[in-house]
C-alpha atoms as a PDB file:
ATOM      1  CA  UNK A   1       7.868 -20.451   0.214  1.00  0.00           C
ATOM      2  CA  UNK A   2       4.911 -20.237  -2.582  1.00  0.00           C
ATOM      3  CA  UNK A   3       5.644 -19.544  -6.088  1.00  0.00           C
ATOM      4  CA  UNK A   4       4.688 -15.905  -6.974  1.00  0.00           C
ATOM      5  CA  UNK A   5       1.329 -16.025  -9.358  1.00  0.00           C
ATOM      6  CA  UNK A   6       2.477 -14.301 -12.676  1.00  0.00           C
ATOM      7  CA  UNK A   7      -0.931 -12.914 -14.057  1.00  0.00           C
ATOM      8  CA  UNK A   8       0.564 -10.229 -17.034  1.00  0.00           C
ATOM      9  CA  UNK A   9       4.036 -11.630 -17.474  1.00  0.00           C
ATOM     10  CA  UNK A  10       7.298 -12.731 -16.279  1.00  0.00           C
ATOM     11  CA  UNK A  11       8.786  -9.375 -17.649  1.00  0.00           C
ATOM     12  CA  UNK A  12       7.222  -7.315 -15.444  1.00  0.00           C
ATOM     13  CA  UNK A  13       7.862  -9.001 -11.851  1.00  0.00           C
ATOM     14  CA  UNK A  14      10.776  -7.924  -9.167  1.00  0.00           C
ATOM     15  CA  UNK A  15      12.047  -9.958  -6.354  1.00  0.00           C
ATOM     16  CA  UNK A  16      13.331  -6.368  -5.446  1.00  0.00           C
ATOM     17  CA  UNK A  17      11.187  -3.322  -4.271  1.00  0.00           C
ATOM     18  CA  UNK A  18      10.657  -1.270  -7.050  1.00  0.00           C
ATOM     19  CA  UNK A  19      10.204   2.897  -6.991  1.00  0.00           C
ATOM     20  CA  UNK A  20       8.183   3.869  -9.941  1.00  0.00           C
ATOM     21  CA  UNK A  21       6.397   7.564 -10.595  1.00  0.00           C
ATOM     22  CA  UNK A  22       3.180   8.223 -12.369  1.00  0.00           C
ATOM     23  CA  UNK A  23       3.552  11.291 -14.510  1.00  0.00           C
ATOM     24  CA  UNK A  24       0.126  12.452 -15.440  1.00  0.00           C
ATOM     25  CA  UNK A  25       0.703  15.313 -18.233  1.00  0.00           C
ATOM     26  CA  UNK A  26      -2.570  17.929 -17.188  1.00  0.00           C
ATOM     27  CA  UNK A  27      -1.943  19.573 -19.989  1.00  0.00           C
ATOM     28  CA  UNK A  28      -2.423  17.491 -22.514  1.00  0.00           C
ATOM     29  CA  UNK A  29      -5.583  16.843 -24.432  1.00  0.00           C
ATOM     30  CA  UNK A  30      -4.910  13.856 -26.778  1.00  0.00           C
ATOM     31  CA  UNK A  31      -4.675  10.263 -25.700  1.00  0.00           C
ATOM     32  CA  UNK A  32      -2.016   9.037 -23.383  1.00  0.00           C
ATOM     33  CA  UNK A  33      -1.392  11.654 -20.736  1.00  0.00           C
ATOM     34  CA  UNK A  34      -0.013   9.098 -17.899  1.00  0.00           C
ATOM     35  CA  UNK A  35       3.254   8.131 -17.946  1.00  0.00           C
ATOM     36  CA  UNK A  36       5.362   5.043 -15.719  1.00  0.00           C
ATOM     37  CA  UNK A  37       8.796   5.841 -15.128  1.00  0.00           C
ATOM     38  CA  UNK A  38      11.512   4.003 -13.277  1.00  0.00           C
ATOM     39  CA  UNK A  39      12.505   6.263  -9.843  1.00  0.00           C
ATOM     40  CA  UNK A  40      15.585   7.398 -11.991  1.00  0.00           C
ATOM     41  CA  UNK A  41      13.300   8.912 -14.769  1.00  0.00           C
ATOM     42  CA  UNK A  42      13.490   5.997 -17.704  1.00  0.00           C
ATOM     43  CA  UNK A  43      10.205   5.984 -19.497  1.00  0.00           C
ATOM     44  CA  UNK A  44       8.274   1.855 -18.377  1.00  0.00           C
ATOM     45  CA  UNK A  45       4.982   2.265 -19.321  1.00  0.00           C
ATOM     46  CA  UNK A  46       2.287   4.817 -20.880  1.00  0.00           C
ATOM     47  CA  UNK A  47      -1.537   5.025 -20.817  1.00  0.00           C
ATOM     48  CA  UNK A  48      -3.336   5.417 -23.745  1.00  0.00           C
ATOM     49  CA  UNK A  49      -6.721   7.454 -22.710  1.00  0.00           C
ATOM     50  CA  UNK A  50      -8.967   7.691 -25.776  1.00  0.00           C
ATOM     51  CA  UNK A  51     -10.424  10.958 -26.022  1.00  0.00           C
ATOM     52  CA  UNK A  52     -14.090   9.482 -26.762  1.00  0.00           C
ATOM     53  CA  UNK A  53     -14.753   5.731 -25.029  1.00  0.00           C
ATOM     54  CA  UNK A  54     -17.861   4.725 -24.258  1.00  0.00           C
ATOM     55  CA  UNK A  55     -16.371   1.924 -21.366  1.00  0.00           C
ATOM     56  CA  UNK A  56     -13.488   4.067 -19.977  1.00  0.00           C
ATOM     57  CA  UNK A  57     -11.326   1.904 -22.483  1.00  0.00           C
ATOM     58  CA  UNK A  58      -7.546   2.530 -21.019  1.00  0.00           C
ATOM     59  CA  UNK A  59      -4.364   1.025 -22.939  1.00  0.00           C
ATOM     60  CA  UNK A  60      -1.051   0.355 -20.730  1.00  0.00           C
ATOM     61  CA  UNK A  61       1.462   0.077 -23.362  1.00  0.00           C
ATOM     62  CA  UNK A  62       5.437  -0.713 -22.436  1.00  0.00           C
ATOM     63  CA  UNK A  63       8.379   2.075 -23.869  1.00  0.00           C
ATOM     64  CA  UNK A  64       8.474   0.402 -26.775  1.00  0.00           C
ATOM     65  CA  UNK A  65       4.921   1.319 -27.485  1.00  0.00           C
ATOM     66  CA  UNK A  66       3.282  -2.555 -27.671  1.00  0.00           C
ATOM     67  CA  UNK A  67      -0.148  -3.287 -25.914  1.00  0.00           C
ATOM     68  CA  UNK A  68       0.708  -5.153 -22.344  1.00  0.00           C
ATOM     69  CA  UNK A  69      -3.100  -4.120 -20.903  1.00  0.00           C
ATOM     70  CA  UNK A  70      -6.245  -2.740 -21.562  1.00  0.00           C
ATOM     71  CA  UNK A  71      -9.061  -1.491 -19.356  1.00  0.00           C
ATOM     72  CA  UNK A  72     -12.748  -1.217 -19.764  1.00  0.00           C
ATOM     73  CA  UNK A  73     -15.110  -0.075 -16.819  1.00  0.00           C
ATOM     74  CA  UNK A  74     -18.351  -1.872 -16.998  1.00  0.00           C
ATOM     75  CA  UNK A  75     -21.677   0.405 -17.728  1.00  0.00           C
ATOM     76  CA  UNK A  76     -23.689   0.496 -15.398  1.00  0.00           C
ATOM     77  CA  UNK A  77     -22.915  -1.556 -12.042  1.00  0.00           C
ATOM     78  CA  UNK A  78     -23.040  -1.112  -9.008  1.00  0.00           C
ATOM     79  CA  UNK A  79     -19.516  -1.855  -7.464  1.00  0.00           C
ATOM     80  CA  UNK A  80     -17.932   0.165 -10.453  1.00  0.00           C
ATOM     81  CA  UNK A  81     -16.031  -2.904 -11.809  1.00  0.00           C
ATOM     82  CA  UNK A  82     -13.631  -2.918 -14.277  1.00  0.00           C
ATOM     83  CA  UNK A  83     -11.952  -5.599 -16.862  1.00  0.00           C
ATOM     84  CA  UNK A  84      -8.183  -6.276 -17.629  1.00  0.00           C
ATOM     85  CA  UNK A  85      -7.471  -7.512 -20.881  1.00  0.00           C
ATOM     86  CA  UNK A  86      -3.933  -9.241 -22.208  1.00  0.00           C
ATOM     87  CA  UNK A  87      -2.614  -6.944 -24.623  1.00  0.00           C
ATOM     88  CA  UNK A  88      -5.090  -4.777 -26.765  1.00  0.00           C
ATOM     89  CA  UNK A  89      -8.021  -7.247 -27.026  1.00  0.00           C
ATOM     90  CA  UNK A  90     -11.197  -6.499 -25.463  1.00  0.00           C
ATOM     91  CA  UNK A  91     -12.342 -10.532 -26.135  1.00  0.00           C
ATOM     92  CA  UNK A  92     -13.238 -12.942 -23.277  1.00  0.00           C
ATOM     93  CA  UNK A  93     -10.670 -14.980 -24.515  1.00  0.00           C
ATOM     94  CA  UNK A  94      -8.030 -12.493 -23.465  1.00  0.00           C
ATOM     95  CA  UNK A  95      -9.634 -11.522 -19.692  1.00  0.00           C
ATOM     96  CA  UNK A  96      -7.177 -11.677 -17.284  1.00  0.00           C
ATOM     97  CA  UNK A  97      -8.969 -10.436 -14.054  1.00  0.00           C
ATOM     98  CA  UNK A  98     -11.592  -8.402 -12.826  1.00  0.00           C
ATOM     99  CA  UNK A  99     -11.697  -5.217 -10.349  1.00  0.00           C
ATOM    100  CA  UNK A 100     -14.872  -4.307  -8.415  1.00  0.00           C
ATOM    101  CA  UNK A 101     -15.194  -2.132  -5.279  1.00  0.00           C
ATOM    102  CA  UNK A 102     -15.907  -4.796  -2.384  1.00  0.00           C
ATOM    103  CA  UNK A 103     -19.116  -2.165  -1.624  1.00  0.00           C
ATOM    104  CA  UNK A 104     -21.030   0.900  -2.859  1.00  0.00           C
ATOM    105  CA  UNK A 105     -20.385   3.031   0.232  1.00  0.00           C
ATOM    106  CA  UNK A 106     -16.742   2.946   1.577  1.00  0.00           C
ATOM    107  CA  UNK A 107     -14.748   4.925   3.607  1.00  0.00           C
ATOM    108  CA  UNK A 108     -11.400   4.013   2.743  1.00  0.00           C
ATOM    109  CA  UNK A 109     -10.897   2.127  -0.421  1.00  0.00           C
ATOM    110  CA  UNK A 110     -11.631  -1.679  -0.683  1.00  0.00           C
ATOM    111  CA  UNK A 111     -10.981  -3.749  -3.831  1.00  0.00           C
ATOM    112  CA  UNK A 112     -11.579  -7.347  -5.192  1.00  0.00           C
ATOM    113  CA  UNK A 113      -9.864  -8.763  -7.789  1.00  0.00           C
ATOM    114  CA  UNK A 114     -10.650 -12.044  -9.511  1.00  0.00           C
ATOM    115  CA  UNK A 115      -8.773 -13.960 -12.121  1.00  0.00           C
ATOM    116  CA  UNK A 116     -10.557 -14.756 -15.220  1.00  0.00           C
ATOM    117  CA  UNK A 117     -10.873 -18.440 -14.368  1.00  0.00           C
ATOM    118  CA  UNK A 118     -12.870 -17.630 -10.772  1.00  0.00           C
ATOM    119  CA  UNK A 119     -15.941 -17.261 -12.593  1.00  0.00           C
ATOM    120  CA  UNK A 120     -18.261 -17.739  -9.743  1.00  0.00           C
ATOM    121  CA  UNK A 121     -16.202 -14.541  -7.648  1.00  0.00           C
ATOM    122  CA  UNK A 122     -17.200 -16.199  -4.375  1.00  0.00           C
ATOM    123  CA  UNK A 123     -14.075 -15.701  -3.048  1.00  0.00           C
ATOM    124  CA  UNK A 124     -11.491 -12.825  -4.707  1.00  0.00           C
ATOM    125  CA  UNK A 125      -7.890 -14.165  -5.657  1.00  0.00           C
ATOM    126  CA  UNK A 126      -6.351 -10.979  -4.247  1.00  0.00           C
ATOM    127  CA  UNK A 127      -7.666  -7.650  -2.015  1.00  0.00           C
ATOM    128  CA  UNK A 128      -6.572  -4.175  -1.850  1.00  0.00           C
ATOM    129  CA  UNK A 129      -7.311  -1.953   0.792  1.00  0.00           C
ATOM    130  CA  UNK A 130      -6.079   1.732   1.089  1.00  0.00           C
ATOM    131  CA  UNK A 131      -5.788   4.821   2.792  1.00  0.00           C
ATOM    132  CA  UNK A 132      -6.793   7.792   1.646  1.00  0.00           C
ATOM    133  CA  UNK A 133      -4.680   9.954   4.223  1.00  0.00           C
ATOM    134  CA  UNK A 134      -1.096   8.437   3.076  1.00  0.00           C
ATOM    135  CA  UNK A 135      -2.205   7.319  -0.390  1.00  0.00           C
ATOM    136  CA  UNK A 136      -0.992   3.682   0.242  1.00  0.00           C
ATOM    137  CA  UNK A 137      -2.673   0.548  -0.288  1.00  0.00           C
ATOM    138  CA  UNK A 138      -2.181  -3.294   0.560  1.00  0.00           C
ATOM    139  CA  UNK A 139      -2.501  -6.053  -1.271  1.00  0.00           C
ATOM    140  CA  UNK A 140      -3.653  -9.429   0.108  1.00  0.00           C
ATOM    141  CA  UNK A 141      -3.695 -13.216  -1.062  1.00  0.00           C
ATOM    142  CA  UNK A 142      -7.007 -13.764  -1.422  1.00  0.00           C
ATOM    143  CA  UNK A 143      -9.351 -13.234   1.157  1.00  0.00           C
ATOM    144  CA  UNK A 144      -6.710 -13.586   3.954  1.00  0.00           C
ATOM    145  CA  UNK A 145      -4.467 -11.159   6.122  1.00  0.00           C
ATOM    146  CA  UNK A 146      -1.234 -12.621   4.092  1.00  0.00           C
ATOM    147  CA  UNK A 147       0.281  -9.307   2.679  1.00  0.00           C
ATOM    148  CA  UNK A 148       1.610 -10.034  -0.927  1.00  0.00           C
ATOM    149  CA  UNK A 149       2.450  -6.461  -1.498  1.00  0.00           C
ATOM    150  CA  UNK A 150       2.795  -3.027  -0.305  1.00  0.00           C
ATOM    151  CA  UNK A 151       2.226   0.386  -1.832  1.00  0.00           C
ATOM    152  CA  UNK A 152       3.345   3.907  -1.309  1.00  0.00           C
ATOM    153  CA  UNK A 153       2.621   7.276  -2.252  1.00  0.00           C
ATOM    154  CA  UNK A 154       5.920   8.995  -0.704  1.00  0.00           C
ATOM    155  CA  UNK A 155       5.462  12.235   0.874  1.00  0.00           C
ATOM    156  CA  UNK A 156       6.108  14.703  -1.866  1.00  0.00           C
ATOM    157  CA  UNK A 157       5.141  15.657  -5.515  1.00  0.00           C
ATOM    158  CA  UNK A 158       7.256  16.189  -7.913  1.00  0.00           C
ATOM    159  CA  UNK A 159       6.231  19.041 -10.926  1.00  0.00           C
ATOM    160  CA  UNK A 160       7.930  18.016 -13.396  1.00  0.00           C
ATOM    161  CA  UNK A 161       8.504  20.758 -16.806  1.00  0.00           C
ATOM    162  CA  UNK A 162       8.799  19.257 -20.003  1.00  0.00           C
ATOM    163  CA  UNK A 163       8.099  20.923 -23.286  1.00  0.00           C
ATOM    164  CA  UNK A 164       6.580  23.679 -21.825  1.00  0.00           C
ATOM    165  CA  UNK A 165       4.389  21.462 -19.908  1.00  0.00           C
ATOM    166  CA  UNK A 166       3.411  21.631 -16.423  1.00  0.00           C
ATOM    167  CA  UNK A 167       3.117  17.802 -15.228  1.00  0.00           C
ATOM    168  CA  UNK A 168       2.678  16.277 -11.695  1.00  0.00           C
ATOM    169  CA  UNK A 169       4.379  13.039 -10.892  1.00  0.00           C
ATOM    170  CA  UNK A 170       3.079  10.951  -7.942  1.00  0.00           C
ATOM    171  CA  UNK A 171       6.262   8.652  -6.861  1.00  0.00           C
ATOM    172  CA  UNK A 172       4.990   5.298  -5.852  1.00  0.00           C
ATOM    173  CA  UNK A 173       7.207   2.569  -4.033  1.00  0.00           C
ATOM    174  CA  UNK A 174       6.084  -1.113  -4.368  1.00  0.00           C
ATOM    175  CA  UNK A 175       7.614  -3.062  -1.609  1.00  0.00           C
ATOM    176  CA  UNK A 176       7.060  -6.797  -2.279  1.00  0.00           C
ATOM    177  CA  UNK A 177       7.045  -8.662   1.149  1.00  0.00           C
END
């Protein structure tokens, strides 16, 4: 069996499925109104959504409130590709991968993701297609049919109240296979 490819960090990998919901907070109009939680409600990660960013800047930061990611769209191409940074750097030191739609027009949607070091993107290191009718997507090894992961949206939505605060919570389950 291969060795799994850690890309962000050791931390943050299960050999186990893992049921996670994404709390986005509608109400609320400072940074950070996404929210990770474990399937039991214990606060994993937030993102931090600048108010004014001329890139789309994004910051995933664990519950203890350090840096793990950040995110920066790309002005101005055509497969709307984005850049994932180790913790809050934005240098080219700190790249980890890049995101790009596989094509402008799509009907379901197709991503390629290359590590920092595939500089030539040729070939992606990974591939995620979804579905928009069940909200699920699969990841692939490369540019293969090997499934390295699975994810999905289960059937409900969960409104969640909290200070007064409407928020919706999309449960997600991430079935390694």
């Amino acid at each position: 069996m291969q060795q799994p490819c850690v890309i962000v960090g050791s931390k943050y990998c299960s050999p186990n499925p893992v049921g996670l919901a994404i709390v986005r907070k509608v109400m609320k109009i400072t940074d950070g109104n996404f929210v990770i939680t474990s399937a039991d409600g214990k606060l994993l990660f937030k993102v931090k959504d600048p108010l004014f960013s001329l890139h789309g800047k994004r910051i995933l930061l664990d519950c203890s409130g350090a840096k793990v990611l950040t995110l920066r769209g790309k002005m101005m191409t055509m497969h709307d590709r984005w850049q994932v940074f180790r913790g809050g750097s934005t240098e080219e030191g700190a790249l980890l991968y890049t995101v790009k739609r596989s094509s402008m027009i799509q009907l379901a949607p197709k991503l390629e993701v290359f590590l920092a070091n595939n500089v030539e993107e040729k070939i992606c290191d990974f591939k995620v297609k979804g579905a928009w009718l069940d909200d699920s997507c699969v990841v692939y090894a490369g540019d293969s049919d090997t499934i390295i992961a699975h994810v999905n949206k289960l059937s409900f939505l969960i409104f969640v109240l909290e200070d007064s605060i409407l928020h919706f919570a999309n449960v997600l389950l991430i079935v390694k296979t």
